[in-house]
N, C-alpha and C. Protein backbone atom coordinates (compact mmCIF):
# COMPACT_ATOMS: atom_id res chain seq x y z
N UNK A 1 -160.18 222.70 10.06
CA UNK A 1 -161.41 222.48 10.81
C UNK A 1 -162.63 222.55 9.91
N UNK A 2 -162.39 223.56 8.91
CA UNK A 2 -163.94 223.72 7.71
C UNK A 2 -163.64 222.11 7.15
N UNK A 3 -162.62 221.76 6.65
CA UNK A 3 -163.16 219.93 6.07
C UNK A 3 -163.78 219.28 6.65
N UNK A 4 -163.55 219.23 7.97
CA UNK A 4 -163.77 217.92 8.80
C UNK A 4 -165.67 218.22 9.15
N UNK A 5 -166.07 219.88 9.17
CA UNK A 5 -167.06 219.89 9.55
C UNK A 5 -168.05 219.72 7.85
N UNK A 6 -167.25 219.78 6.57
CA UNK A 6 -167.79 219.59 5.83
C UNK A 6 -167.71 218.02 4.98
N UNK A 7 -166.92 217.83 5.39
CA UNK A 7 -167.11 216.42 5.33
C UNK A 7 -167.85 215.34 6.03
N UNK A 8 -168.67 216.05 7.40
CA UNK A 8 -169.44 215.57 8.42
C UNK A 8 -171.10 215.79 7.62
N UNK A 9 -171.07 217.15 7.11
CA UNK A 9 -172.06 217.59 6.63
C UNK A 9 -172.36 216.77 5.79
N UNK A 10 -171.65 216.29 4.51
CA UNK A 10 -171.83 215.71 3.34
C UNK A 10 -172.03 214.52 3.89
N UNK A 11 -171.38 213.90 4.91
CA UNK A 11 -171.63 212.64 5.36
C UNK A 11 -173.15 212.37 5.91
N UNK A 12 -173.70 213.40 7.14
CA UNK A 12 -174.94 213.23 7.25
C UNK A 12 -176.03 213.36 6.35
N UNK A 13 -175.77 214.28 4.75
CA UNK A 13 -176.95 214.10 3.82
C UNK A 13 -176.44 213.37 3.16
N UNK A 14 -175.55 212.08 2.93
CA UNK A 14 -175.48 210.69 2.27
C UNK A 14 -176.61 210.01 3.54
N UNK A 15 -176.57 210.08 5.18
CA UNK A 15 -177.25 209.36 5.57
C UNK A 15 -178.33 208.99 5.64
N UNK A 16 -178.78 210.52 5.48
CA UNK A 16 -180.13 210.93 5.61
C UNK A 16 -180.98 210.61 4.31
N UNK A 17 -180.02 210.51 3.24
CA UNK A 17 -180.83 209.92 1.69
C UNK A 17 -180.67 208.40 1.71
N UNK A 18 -179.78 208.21 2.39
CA UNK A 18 -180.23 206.33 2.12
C UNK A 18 -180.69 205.67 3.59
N UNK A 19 -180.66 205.92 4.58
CA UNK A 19 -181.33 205.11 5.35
C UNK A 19 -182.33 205.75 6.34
N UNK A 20 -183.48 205.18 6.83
CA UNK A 20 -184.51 205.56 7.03
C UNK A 20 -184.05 206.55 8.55
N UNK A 21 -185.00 207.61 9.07
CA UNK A 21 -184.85 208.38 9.93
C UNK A 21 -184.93 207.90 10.87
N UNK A 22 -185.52 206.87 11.22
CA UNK A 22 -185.20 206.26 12.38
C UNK A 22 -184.43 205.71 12.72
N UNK A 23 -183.50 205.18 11.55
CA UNK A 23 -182.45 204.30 11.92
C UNK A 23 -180.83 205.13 11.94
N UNK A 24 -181.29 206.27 11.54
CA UNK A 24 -180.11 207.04 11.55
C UNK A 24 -180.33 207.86 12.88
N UNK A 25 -181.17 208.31 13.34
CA UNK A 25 -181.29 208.95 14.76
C UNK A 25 -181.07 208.17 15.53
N UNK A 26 -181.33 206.61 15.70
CA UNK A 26 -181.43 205.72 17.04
C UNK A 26 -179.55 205.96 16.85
N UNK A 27 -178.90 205.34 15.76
CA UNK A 27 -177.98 205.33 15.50
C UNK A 27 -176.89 205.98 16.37
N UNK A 28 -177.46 207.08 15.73
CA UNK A 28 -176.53 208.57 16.28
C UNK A 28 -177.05 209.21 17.71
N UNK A 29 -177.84 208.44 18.42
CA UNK A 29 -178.22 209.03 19.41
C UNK A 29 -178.89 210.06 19.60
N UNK A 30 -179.55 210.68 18.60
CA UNK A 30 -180.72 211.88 18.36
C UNK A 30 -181.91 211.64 18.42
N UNK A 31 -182.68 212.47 19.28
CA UNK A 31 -184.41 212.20 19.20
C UNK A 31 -184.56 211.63 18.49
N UNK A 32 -185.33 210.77 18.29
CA UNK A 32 -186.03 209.96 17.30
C UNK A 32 -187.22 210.58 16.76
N UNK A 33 -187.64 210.27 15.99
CA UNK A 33 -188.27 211.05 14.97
C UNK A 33 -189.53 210.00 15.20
N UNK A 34 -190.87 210.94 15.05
CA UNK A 34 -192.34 210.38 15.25
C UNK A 34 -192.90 210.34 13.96
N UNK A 35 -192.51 210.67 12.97
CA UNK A 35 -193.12 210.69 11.49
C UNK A 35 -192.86 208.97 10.83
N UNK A 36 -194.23 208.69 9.97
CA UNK A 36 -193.76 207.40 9.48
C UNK A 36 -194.40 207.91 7.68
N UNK A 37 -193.54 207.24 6.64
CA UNK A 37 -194.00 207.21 5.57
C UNK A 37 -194.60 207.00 5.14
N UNK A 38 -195.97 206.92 4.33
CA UNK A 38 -197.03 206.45 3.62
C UNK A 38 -196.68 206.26 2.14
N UNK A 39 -197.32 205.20 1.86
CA UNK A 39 -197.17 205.30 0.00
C UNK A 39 -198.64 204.91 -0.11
N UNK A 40 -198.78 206.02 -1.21
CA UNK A 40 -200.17 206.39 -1.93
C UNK A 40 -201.02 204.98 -2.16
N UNK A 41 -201.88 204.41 -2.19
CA UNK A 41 -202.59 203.52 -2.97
C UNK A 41 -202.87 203.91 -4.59
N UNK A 42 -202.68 205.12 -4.66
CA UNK A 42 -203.46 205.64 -6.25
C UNK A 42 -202.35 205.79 -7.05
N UNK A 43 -201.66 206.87 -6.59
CA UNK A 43 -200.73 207.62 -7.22
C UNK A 43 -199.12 206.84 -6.83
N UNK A 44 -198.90 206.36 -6.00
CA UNK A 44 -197.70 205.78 -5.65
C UNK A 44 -196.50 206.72 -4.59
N UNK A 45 -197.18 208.13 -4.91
CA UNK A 45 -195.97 208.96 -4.33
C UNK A 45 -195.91 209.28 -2.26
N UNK A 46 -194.73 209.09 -1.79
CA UNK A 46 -194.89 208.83 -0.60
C UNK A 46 -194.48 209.98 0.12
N UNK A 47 -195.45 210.13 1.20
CA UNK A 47 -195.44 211.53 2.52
C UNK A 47 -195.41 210.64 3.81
N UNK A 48 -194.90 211.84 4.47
CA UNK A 48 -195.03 212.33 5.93
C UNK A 48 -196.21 211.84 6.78
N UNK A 49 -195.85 211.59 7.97
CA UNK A 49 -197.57 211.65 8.71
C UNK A 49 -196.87 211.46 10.05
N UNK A 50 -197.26 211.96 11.11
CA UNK A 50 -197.15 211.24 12.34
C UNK A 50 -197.52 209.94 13.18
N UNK A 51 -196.58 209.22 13.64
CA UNK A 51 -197.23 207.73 14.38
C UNK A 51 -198.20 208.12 14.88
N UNK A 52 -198.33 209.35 15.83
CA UNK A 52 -199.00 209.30 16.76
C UNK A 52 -201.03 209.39 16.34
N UNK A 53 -200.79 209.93 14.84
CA UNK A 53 -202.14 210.24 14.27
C UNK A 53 -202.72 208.82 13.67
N UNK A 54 -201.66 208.13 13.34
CA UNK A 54 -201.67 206.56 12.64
C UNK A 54 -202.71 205.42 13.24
N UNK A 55 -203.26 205.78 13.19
CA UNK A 55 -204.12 204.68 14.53
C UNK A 55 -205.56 203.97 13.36
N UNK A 56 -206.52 203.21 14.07
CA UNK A 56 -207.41 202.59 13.19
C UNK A 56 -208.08 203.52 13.42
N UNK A 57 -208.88 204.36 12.12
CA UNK A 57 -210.05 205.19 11.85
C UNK A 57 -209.27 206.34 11.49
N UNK A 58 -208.14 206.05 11.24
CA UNK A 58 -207.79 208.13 10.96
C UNK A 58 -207.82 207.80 8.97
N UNK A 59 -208.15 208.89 8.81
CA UNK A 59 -208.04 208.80 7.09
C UNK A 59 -207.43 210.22 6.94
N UNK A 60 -206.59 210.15 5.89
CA UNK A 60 -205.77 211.51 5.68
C UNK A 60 -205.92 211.37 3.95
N UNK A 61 -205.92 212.91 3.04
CA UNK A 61 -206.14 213.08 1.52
C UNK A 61 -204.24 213.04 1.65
N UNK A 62 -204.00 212.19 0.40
CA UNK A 62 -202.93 212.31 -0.30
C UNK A 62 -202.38 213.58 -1.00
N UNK A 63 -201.40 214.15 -0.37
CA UNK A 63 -201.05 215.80 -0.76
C UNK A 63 -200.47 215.61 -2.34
N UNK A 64 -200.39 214.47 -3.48
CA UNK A 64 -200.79 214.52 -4.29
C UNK A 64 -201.87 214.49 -5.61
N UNK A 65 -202.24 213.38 -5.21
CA UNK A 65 -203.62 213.04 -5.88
C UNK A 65 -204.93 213.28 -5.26
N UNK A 66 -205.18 213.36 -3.87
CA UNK A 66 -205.94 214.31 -2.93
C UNK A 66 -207.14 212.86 -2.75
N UNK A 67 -206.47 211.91 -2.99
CA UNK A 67 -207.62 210.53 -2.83
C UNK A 67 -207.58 210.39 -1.06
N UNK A 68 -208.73 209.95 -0.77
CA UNK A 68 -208.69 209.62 0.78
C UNK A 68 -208.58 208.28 1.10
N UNK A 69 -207.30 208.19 2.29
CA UNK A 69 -206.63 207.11 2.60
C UNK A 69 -207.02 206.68 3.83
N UNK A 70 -207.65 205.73 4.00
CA UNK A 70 -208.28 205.19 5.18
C UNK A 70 -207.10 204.19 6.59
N UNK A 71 -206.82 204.35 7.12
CA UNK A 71 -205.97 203.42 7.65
C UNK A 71 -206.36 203.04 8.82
N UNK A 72 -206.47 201.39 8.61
CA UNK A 72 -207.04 200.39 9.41
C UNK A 72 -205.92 199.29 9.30
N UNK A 73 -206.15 198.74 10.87
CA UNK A 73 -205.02 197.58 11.00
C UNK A 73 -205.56 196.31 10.10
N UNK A 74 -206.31 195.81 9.23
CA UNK A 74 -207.03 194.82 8.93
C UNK A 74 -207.40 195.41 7.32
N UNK A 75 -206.74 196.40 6.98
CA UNK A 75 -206.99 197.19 5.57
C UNK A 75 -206.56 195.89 4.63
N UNK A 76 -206.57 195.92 3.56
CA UNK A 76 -205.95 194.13 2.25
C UNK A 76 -205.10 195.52 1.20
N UNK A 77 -204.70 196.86 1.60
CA UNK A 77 -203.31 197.47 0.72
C UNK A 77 -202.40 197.43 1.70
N UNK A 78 -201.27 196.55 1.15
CA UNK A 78 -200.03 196.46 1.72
C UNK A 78 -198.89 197.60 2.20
N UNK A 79 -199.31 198.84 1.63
CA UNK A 79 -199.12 200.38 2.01
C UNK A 79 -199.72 200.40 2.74
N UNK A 80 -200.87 200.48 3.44
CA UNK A 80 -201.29 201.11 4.48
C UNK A 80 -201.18 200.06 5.83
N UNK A 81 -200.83 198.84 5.11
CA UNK A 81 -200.27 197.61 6.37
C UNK A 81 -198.96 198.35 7.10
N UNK A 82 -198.27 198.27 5.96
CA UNK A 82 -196.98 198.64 6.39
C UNK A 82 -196.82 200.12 6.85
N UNK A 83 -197.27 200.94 6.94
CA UNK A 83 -197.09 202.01 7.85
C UNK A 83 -197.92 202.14 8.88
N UNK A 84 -199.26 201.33 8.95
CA UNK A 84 -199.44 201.14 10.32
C UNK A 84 -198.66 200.45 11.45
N UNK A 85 -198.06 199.05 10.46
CA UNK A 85 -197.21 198.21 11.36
C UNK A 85 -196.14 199.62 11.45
N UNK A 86 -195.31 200.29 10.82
CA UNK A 86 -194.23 201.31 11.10
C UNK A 86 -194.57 202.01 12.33
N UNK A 87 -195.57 202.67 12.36
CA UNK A 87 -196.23 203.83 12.99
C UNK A 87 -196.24 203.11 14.79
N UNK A 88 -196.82 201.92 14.60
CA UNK A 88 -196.87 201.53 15.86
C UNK A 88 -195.42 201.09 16.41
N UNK A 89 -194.70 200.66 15.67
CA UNK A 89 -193.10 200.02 16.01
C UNK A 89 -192.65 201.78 16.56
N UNK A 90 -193.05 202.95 15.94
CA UNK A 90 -192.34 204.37 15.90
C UNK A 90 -193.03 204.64 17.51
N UNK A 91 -194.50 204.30 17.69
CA UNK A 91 -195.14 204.93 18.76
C UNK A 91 -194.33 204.00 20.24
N UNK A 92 -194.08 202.57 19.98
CA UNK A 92 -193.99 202.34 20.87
C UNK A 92 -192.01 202.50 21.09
N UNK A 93 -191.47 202.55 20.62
CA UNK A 93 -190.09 203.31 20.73
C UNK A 93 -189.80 204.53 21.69
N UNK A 94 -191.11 205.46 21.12
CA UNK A 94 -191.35 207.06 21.89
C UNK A 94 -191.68 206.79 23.29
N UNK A 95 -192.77 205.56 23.45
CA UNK A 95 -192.93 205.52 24.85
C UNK A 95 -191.97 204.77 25.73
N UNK A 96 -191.11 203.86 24.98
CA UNK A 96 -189.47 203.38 25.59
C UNK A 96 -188.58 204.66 26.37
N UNK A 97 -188.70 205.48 25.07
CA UNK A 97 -187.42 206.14 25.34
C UNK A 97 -188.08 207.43 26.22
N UNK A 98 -189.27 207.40 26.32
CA UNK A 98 -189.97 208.48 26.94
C UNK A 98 -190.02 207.75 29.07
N UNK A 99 -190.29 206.40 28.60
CA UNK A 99 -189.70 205.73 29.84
C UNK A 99 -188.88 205.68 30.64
N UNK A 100 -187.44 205.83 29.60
CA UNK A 100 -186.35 205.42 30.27
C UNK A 100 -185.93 207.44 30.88
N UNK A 101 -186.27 208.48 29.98
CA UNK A 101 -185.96 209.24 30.50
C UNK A 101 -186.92 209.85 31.58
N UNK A 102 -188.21 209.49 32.25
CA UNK A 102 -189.11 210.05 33.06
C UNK A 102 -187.91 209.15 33.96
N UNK A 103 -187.94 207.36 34.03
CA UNK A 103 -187.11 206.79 35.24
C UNK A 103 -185.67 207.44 35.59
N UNK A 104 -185.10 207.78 34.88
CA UNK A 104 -183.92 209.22 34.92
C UNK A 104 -184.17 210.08 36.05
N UNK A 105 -185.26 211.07 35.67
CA UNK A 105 -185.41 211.70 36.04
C UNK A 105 -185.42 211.57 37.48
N UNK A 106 -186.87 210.38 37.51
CA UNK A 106 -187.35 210.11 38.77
C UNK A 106 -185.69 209.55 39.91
N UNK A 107 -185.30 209.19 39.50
CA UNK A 107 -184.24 208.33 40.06
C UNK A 107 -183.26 209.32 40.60
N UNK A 108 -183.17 210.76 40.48
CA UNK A 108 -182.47 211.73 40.78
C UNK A 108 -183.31 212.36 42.00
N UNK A 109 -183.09 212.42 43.14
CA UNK A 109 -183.39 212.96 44.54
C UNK A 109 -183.83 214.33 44.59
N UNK A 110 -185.13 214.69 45.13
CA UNK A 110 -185.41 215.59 44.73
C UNK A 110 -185.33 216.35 46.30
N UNK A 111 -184.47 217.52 46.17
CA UNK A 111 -184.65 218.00 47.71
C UNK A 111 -185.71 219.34 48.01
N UNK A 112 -186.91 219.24 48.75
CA UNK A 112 -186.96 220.83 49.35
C UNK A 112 -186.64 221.49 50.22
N UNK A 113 -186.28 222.62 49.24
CA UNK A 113 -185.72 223.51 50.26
C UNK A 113 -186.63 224.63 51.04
N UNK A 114 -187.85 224.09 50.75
CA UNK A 114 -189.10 225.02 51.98
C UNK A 114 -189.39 226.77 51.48
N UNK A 115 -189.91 227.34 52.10
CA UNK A 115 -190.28 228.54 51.73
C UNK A 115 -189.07 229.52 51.66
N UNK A 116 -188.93 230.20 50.44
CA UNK A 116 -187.74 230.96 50.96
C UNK A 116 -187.83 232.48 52.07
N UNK A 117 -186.56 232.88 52.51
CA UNK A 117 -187.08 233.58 54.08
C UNK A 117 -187.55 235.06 53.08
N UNK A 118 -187.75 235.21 52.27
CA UNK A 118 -188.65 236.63 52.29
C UNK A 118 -189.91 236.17 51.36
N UNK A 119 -190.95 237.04 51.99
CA UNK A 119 -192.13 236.84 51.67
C UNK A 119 -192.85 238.47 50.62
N UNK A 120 -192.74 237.75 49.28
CA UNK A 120 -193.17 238.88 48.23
C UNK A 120 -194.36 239.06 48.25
N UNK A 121 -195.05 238.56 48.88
CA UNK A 121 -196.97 239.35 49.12
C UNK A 121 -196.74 240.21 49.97
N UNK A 122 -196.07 240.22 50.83
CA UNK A 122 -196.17 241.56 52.00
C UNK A 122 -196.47 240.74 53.06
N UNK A 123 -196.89 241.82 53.86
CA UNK A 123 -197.55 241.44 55.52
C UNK A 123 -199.06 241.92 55.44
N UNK A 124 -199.94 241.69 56.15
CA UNK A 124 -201.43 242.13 56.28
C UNK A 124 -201.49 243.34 56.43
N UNK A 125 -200.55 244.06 57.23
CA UNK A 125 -200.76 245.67 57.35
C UNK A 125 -200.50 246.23 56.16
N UNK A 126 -199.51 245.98 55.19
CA UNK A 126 -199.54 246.19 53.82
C UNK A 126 -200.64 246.58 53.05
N UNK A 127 -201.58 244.82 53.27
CA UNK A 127 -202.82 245.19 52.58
C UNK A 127 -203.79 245.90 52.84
N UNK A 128 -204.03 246.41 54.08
CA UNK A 128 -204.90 247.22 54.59
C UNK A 128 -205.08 248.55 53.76
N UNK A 129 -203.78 249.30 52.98
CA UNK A 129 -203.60 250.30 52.51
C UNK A 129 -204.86 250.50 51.34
């Protein structure tokens, strides 16, 4: 039983180093992941960021070279094209799958079952005390 779970292990950090997080979560059926990659304009080296912060007017400092990165849908660096185009493909995925599980939800019958028969405030003569 230790191989099979370590051979699962080794298998998911081969996945996780070669293909992108999104495509290995949709994959495998795991949350999907809201982070999209950036590559530097200056320095080249690439981070983290959330879709959801990704939008036109957000600017974030590069946690290496500490240059400030402006990101606009209409920017002329092909890095900051491409993780806006990412970011929005990531945002609108979240609101798919955020869709399909609210219609889930909703689609399950909701019954009430009314007040239950004892009442934990008391009675008025209670409060009188």
């Amino acid at each position: 039983m230790g191989g099979v779970f370590r051979d699962f292990l080794i298998w998911n950090c081969f996945l996780k180093a070669v293909a992108s997080a999104l495509i290995v979560r949709r994959h495998f059926g795991i949350d999907m992941e809201d982070s999209v990659q950036i590559r530097c304009t200056r320095c080249k080296n690439v981070f983290r960021d959330r879709a959801k912060r990704l939008q036109n007017g957000y600017s974030r400092q590069c946690p290496s070279c500490e240059i400030v990165l402006f990101f606009d849908e209409d920017s002329h660096d092909s890095n900051i094209k491409r993780a806006m185009r990412t970011a929005r493909r990531a945002r609108k995925e979240l609101r798919e799958s955020e869709g399909v599980s609210t219609r889930r939800a909703a689609s399950v019958p909701r019954q009430y079952s009314g007040r239950s028969a004892s009442n934990s405030r008391g009675t008025e003569e209670d409060d009188a005390d």
